[in-house]
Protein backbone atom coordinates (compact mmCIF):
# COMPACT_ATOMS: atom_id res chain seq x y z
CA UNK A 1 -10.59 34.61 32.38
CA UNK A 2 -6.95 35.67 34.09
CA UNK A 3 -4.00 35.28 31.86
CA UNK A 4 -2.78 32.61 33.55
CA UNK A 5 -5.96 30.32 32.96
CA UNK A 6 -5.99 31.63 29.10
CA UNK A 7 -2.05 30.37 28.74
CA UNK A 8 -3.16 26.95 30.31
CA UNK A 9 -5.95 26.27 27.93
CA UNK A 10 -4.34 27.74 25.22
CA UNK A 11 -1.89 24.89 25.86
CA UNK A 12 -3.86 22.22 26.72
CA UNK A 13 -5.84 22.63 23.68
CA UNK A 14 -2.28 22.34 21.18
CA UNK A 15 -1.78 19.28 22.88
CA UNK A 16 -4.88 17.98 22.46
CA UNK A 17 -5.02 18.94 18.45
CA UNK A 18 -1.22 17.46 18.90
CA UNK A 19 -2.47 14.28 19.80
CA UNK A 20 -6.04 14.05 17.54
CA UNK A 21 -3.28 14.84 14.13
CA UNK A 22 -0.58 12.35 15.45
CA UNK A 23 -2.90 8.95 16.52
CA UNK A 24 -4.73 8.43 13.01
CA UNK A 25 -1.59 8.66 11.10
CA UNK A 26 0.49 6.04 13.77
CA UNK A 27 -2.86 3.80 14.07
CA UNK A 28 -2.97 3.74 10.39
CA UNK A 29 0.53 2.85 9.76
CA UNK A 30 1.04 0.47 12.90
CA UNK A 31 -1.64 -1.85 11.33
CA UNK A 32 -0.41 -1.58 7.55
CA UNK A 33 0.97 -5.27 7.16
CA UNK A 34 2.14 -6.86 3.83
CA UNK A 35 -0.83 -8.66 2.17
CA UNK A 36 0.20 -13.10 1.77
CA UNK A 37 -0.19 -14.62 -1.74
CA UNK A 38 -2.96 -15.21 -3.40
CA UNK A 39 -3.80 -18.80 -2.56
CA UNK A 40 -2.43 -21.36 -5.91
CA UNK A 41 0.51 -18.93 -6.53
CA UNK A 42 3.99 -18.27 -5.85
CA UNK A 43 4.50 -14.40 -5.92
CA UNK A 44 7.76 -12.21 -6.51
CA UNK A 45 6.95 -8.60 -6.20
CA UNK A 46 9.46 -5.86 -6.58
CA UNK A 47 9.97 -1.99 -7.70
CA UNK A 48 11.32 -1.26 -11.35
CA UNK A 49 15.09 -0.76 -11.00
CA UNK A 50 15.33 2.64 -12.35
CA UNK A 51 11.71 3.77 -11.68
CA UNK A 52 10.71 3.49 -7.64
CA UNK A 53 7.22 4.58 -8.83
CA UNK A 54 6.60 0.92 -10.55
CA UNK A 55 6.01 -1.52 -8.67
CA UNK A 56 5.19 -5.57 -10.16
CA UNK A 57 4.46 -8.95 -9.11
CA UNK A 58 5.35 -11.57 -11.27
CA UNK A 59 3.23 -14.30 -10.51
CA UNK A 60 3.31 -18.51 -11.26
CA UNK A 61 0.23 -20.53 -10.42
CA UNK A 62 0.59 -23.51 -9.04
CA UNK A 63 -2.76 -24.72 -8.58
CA UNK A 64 -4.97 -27.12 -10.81
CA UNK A 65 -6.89 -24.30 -12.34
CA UNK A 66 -7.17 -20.94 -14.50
CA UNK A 67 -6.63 -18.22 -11.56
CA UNK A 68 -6.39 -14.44 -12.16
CA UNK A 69 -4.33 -11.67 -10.17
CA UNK A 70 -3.03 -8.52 -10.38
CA UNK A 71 -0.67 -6.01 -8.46
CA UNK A 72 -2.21 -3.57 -6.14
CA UNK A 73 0.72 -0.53 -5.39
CA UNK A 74 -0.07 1.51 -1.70
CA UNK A 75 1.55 4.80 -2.73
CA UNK A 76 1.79 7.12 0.44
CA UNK A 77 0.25 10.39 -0.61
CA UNK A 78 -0.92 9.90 -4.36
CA UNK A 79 -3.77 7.19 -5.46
CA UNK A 80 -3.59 3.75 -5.69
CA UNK A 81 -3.24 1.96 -8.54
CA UNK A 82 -4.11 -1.52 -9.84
CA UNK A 83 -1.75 -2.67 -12.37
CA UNK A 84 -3.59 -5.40 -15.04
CA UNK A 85 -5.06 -8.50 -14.34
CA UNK A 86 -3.35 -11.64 -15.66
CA UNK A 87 -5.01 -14.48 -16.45
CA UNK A 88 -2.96 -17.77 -15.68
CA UNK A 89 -3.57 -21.38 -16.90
CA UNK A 90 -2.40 -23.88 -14.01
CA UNK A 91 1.89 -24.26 -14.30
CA UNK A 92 1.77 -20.70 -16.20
CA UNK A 93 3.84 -17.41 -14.87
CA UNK A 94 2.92 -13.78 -15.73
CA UNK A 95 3.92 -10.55 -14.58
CA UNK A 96 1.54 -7.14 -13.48
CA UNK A 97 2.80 -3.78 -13.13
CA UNK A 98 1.49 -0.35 -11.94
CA UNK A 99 2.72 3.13 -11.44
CA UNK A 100 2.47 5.54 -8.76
CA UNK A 101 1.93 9.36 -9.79
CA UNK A 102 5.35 11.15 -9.54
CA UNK A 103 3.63 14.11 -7.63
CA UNK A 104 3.32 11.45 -4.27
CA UNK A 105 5.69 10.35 -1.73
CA UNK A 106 6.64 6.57 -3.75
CA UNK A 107 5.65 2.95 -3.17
CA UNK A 108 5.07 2.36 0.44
CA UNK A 109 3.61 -1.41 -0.32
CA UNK A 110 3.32 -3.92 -2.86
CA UNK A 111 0.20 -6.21 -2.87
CA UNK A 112 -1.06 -9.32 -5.12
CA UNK A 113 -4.75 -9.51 -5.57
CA UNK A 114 -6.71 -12.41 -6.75
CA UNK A 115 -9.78 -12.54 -9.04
């Protein structure tokens, strides 16, 4: 192979490990989207003011029955975490938390799961 051909491959091929590294990561966050509500309840979700690794949804159900939910925290480079699951009677509020390990990048998302 001349030196010329080598230089062009050589290049071709950083581009094209350039490009298989850099579409996962932009597919994957392009079609992150906030999760709704759980259907019945009226959701406030939020980080803890002097901890951005707790996240919590404080929850009221409005619907005619017992419903269960808890918070679901998207943390970047660390685990996910599920805080607790609340139990609500119908007209009740109630409030889940989790925590993101320090040694990640934060909470990226806040999510309310129902049971």
């Amino acid at each position: 192979m001349n030196r010329k051909a080598g230089v062009a491959l050589r290049a071709g091929l950083t581009v094209s490990a350039a490009l298989a590294l850099a579409l996962p990561f932009s597919m994957s966050t392009a079609t992150a989207a906030p999760s709704a509500e759980p259907p019945g309840f009226a959701c406030e979700t939020g980080k803890h003011n002097i901890d951005d690794y707790t996240g919590w949804a404080l929850c009221t159900n409005n619907s005619g029955v017992t419903q269960t939910f808890w918070v679901h925290l998207i943390c970047g480079w660390s685990p996910d975490p599920d805080g607790e699951h609340v139990t609500l009677a119908p007209g009740d509020s109630g409030q889940s938390t989790a925590h993101c390990s320090s040694l990640g990048s934060g909470i990226a998302e806040i999510e309310v799961h129902p049971k």
